[in-house]
Protein backbone atom coordinates (compact mmCIF):
# COMPACT_ATOMS: atom_id res chain seq x y z
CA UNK A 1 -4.07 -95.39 90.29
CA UNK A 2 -7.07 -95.37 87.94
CA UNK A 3 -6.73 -98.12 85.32
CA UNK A 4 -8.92 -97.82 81.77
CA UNK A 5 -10.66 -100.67 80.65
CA UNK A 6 -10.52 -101.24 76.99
CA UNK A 7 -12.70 -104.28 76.77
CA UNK A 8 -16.09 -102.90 76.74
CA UNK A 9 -15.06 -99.91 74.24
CA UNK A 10 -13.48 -102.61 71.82
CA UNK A 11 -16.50 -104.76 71.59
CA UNK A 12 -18.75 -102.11 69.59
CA UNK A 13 -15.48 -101.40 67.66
CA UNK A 14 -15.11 -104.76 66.45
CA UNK A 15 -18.60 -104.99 65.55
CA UNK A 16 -18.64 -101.96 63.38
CA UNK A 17 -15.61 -102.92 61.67
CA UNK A 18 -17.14 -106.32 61.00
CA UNK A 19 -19.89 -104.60 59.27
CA UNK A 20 -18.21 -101.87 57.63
CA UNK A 21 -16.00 -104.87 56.37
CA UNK A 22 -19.07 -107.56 55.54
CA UNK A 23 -21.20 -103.96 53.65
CA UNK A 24 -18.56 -102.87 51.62
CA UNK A 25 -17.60 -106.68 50.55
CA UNK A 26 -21.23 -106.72 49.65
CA UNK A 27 -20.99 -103.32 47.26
CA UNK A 28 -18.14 -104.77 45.08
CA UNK A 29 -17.11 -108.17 45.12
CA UNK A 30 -13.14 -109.22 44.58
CA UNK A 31 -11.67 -108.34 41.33
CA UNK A 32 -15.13 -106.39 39.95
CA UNK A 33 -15.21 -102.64 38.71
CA UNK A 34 -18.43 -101.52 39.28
CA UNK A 35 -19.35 -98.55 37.36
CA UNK A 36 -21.63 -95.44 38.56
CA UNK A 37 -22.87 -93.45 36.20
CA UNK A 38 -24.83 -90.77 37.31
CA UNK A 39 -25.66 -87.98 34.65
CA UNK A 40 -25.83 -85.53 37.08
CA UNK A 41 -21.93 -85.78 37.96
CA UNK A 42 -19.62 -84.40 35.43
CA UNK A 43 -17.76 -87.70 35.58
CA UNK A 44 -18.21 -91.52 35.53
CA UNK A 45 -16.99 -93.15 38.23
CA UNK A 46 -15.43 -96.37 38.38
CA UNK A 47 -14.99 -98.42 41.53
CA UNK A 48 -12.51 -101.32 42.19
CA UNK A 49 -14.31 -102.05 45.95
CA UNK A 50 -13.17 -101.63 49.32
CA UNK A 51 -10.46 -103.80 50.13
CA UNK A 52 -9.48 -103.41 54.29
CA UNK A 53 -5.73 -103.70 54.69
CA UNK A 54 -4.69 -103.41 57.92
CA UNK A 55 -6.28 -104.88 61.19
CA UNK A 56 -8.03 -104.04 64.37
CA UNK A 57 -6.92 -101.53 66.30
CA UNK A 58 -5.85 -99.73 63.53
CA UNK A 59 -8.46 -100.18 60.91
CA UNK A 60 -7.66 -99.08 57.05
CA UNK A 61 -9.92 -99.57 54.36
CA UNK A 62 -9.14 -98.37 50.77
CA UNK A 63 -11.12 -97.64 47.69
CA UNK A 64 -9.41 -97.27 44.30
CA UNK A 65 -11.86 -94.48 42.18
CA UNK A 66 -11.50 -93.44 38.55
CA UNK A 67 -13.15 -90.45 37.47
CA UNK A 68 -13.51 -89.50 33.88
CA UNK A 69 -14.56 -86.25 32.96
CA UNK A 70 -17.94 -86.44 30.69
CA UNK A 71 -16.36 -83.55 28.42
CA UNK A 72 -12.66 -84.06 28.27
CA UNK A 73 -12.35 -87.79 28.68
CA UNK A 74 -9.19 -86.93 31.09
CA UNK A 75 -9.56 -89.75 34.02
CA UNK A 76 -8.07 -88.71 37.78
CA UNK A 77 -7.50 -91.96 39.75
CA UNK A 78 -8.39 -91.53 43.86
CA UNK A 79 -7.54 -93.56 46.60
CA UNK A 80 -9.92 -93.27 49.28
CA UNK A 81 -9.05 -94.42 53.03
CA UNK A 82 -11.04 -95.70 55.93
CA UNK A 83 -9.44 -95.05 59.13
CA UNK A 84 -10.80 -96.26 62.16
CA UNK A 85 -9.50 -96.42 65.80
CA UNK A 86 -9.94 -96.01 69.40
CA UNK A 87 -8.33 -93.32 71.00
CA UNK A 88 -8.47 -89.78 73.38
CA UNK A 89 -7.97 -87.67 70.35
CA UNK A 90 -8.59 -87.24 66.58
CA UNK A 91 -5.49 -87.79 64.42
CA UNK A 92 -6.59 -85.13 62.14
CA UNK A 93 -5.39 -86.49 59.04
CA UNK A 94 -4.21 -83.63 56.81
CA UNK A 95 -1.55 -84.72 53.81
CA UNK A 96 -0.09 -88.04 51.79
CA UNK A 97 3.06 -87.74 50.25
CA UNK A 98 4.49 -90.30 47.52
CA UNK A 99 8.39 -92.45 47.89
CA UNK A 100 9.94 -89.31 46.56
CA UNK A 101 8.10 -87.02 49.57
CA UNK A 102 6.03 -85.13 46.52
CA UNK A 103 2.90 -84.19 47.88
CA UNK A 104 -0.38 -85.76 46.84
CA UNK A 105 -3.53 -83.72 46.21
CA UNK A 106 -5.18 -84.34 49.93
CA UNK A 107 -9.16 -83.93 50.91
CA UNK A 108 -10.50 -84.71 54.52
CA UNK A 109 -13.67 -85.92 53.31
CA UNK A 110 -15.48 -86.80 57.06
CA UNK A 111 -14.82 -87.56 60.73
CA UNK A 112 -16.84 -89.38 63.17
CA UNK A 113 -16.26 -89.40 67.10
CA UNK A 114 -18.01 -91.89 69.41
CA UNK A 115 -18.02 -92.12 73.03
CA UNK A 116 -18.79 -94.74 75.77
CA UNK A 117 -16.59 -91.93 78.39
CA UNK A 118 -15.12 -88.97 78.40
CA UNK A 119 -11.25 -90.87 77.61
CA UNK A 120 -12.55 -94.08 75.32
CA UNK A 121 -13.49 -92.56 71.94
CA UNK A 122 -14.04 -94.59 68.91
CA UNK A 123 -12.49 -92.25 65.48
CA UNK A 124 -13.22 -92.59 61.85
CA UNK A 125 -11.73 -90.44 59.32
CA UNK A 126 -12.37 -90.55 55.75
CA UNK A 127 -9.59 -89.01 53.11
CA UNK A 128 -9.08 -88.87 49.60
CA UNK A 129 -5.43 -88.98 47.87
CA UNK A 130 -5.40 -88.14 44.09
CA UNK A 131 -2.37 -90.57 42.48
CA UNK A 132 -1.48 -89.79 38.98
CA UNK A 133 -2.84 -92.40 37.03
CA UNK A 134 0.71 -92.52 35.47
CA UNK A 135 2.34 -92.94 39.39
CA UNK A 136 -0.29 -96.19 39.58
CA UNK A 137 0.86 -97.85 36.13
CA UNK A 138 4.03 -97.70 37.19
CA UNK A 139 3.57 -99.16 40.44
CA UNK A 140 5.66 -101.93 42.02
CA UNK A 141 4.50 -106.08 41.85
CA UNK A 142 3.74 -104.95 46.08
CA UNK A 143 1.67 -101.61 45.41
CA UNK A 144 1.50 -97.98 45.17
CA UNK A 145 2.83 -97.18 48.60
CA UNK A 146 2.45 -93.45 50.34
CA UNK A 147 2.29 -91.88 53.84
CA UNK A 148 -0.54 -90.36 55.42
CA UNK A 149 0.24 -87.78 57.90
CA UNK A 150 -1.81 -86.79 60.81
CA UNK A 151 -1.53 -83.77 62.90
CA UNK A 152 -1.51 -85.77 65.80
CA UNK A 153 0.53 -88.59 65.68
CA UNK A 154 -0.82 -91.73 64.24
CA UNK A 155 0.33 -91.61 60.70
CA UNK A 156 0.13 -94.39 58.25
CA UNK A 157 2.12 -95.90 55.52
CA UNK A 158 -0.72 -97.67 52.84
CA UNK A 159 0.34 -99.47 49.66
CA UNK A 160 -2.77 -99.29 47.39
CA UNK A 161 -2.53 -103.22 46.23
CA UNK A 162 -1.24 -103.80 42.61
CA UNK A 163 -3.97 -105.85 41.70
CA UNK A 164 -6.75 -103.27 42.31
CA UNK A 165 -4.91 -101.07 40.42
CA UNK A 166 -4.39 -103.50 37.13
CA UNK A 167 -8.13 -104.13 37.36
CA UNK A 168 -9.48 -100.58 37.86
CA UNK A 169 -6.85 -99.00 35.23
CA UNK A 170 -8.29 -101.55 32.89
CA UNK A 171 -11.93 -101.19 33.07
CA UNK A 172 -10.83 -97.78 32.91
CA UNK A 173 -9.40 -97.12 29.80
CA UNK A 174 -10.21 -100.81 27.74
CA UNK A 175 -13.27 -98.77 26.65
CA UNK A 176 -11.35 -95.40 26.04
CA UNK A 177 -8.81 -96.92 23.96
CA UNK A 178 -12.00 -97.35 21.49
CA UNK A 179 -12.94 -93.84 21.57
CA UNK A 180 -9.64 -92.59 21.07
């Protein structure tokens, strides 16, 4: 009976997470919108920070993103989630749906596969979820919550935390109401 060993596979896990965590920390600090404003990109891009909200083994990391069109003015609000674990197999994740099983605009942005042997694989998948920046205001005091679904198994249930939201939306659209 061949048993695996975890233990050396988890170290360089933990590690990376403890980076990832300690780099994005260092991007955006708690409770500041950081703006990027690139005039090459249609849009300006606001940023509430990476905020991880789940734990080892089972990483999750979420940005909140406003976009707001250079032209229009219309803003599009993105969640964007970190997903890290160790594993055989890539989840694939492929859809998010909302409480009332609506179905949120979904992009697989990247995957990464790492391995120490042919069974111990460390995963990382990066998604975006567009959320109506109407769904967000109107989010419960505990968060926007939706399900991610993967193609195989491993899906996750994410509340995007109120807080982020109230301070992104704001940043957001304190200036707009000006221009309006």
């Amino acid at each position: 009976m061949r048993r695996r060993t975890w233990t050396l596979g988890i170290l360089p896990l933990a590690a990376f997470f403890a980076y990832e965590v300690y780099a994005g920390a260092a991007a955006a600090h708690a409770g500041e919108v950081v703006l990027r404003d690139d005039t090459f990109l249609p849009y300006r891009q606001y940023t509430a920070g990476k905020v991880r909200i789940s734990s080892f083994p089972n990483l999750i990391e979420t940005e909140l993103l406003a976009r707001v069109d250079r032209k229009t003015g219309a803003i599009s609000t993105l969640a964007s989630f970190k997903f890290a674990y160790a594993g055989d197999h890539l989840r694939s994740y492929d859809s998010a749906r909302n409480t009332r099983a609506e179905t949120l605009r979904f992009n697989a942005v990247s995957h990464r596969r790492s391995c120490e042997k042919k069974d111990l694989c460390v995963f990382n998948e990066v998604v975006t979820v567009e959320i109506p920046a109407a769904e967000l205001r109107q989010a419960p005091s505990g968060g926007y919550p939706l399900k991610v679904f993967a193609r195989a198994g491993g899906d996750a249930t994410i509340a995007v935390p109120r807080g982020t939201i109230d301070q992104l939306l704001a940043a957001v659209e304190g200036p707009l109401a000006g221009t309006r």
